[in-house]
Protein backbone atom coordinates (compact mmCIF):
# COMPACT_ATOMS: atom_id res chain seq x y z
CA UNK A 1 114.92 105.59 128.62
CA UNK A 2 117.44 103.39 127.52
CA UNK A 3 120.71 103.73 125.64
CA UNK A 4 120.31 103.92 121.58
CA UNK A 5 123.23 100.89 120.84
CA UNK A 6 122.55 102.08 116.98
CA UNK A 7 123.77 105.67 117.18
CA UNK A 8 127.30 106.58 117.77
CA UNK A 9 128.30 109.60 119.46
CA UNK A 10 127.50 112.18 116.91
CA UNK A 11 123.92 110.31 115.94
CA UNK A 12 125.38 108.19 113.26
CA UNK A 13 123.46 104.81 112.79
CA UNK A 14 126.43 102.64 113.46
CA UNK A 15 125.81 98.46 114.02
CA UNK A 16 127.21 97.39 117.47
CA UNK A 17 130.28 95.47 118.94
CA UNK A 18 129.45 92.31 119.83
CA UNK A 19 133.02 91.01 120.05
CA UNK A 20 133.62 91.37 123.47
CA UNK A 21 130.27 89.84 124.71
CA UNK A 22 129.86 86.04 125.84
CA UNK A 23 128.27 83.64 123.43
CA UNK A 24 124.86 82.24 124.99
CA UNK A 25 122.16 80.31 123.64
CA UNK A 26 119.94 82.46 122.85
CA UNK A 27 115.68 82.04 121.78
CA UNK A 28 112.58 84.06 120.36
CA UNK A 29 109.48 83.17 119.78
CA UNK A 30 107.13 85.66 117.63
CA UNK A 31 103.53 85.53 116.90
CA UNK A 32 101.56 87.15 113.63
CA UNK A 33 97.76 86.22 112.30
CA UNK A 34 96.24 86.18 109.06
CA UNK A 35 92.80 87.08 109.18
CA UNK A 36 90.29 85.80 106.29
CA UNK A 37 85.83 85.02 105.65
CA UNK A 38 85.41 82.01 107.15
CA UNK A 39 84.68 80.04 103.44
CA UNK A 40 89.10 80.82 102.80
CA UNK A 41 89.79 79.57 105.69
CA UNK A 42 87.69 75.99 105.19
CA UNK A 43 89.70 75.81 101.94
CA UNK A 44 93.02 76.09 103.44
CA UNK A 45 92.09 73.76 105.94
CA UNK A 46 91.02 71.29 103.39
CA UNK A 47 94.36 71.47 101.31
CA UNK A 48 92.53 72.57 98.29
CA UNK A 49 94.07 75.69 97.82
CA UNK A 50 94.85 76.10 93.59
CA UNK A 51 98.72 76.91 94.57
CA UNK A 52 99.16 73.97 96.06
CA UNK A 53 100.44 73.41 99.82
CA UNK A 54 100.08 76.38 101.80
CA UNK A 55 101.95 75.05 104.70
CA UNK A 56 105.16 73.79 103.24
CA UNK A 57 105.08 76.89 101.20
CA UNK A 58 104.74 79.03 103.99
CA UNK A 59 107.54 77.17 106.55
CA UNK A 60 109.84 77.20 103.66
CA UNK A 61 109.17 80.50 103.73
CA UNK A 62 109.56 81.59 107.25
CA UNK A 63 112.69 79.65 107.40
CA UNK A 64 114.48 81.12 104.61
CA UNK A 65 113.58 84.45 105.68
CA UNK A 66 115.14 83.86 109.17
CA UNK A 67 118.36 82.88 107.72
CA UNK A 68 118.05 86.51 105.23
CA UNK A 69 117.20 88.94 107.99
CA UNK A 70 120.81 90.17 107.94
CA UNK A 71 120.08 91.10 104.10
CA UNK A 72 116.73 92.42 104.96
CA UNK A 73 117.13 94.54 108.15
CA UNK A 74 120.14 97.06 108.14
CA UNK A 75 122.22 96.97 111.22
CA UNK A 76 121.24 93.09 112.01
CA UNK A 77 124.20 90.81 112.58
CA UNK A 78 124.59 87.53 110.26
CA UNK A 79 123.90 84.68 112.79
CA UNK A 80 124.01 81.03 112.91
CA UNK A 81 121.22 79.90 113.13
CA UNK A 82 120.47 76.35 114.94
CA UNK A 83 117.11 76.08 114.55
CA UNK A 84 113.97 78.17 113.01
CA UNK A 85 110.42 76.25 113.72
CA UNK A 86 107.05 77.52 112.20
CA UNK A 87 103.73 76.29 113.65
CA UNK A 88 100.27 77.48 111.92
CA UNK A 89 97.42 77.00 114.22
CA UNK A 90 93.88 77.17 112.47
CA UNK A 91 91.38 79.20 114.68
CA UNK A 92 88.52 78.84 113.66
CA UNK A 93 86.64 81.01 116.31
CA UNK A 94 88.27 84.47 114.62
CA UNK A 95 89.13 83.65 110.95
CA UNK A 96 92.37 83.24 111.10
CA UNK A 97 95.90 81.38 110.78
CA UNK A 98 97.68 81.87 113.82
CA UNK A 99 101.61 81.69 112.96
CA UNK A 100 104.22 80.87 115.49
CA UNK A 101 108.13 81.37 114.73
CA UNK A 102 110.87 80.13 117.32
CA UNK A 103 114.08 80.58 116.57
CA UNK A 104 117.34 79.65 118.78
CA UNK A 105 121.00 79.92 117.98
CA UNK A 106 124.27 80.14 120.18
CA UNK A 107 125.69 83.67 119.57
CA UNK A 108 126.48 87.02 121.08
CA UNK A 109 123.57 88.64 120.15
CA UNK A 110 119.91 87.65 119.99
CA UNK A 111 117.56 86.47 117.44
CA UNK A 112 114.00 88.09 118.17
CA UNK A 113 114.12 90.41 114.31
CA UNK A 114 115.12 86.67 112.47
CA UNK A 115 111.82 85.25 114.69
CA UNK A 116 109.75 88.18 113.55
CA UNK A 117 110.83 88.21 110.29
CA UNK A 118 110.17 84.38 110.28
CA UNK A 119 106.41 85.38 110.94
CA UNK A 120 105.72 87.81 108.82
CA UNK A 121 107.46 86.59 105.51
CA UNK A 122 105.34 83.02 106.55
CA UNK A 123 102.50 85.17 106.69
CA UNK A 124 102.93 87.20 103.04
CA UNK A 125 103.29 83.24 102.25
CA UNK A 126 100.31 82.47 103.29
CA UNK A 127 98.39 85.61 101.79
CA UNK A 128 100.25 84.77 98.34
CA UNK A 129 98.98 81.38 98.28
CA UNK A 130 95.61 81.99 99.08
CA UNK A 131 94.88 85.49 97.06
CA UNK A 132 93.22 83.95 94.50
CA UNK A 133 90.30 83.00 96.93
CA UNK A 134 90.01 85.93 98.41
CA UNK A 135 91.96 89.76 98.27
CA UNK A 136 90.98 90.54 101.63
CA UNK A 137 92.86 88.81 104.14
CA UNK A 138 94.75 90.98 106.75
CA UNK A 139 98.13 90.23 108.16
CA UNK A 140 99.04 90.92 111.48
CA UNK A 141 99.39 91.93 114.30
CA UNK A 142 102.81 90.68 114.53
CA UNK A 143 104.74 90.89 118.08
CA UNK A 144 107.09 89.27 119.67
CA UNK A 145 106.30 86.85 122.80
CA UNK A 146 108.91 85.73 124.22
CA UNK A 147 113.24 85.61 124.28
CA UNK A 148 116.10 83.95 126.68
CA UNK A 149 119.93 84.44 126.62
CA UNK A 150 122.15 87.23 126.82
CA UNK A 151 123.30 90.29 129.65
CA UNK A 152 119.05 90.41 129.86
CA UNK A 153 117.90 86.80 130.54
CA UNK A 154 114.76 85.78 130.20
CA UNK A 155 111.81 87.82 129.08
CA UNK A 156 108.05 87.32 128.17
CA UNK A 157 105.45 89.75 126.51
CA UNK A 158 103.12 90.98 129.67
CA UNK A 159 100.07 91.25 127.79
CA UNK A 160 99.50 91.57 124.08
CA UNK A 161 96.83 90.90 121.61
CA UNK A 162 94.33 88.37 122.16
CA UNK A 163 95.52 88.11 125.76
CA UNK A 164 99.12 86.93 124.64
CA UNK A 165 101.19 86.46 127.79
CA UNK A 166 98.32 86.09 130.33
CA UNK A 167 98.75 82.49 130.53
């Protein structure tokens, strides 16, 4: 099992060093869903939504979030960020908004919790802007697929939902 970097020697949550570690560039890309009935997910498509524009609303969204993790998550370092990207795929085969976060910075410390928070605040977007049609929509899962830089290199989710990472 690996170290717990959070927890000093007595079991005190404590937020690690990074001083001493090299600055890399350093990406994550997460993945979330919003499931809805088929008839929410025609009006979305269709831009007809009574809130207005769903997709700005919900990039905005995802973006601003990114750049608030540090506010949001205790023990998160403040980062700067070079670049948060939000991508909503319609699928219209399950239901559902499929909502992809990458983010990428040069830092000592990597940004997968600004790329997950990036998803799931897009997501609460999405399910704030569309309520009025229908109460039911589920968010999630969310998970993260994929992250380079840093001591660890390169990773990518094995297998996750849907079949995320078989490709």
């Amino acid at each position: 099992m690996a170290e717990l970097t959070h927890l000093d020697a007595e079991g005190r949550a404590t937020m690690v060093d990074v001083g001493p570690k090299p600055e890399t560039v350093r990406v994550a890309v997460a993945r979330g869903e919003v499931r809805m009935a088929p008839e929410t997910l025609a009006t979305l498509r269709s831009g007809r939504v009574p809130k207005g524009d769903v997709w700005a609303a919900a990039r905005i969204a995802g973006i601003m979030a990114a750049k608030k993790t540090p506010e949001l998550v205790p023990l998160c370092h403040a980062l700067l960020l070079d670049q948060v990207a939000l991508e909503f795929e319609i699928d219209e085969a399950h239901s559902r908004v499929v909502i992809t976060a990458t983010v990428r910075c040069t830092g000592k410390t990597g940004v997968e919790m600004e790329a997950l928070t990036a998803v799931s605040v897009a997501a609460l977007t999405i399910y704030d802007m569309a309520k009025a049609l229908e109460r039911t929509m589920t968010i999630g899962p969310i998970y993260l697929v994929a992250k380079e830089g840093g001591r660890s290199g390169a990773w990518r989710r094995p297998e996750g939902p849907e079949g995320e990472g078989k490709a």
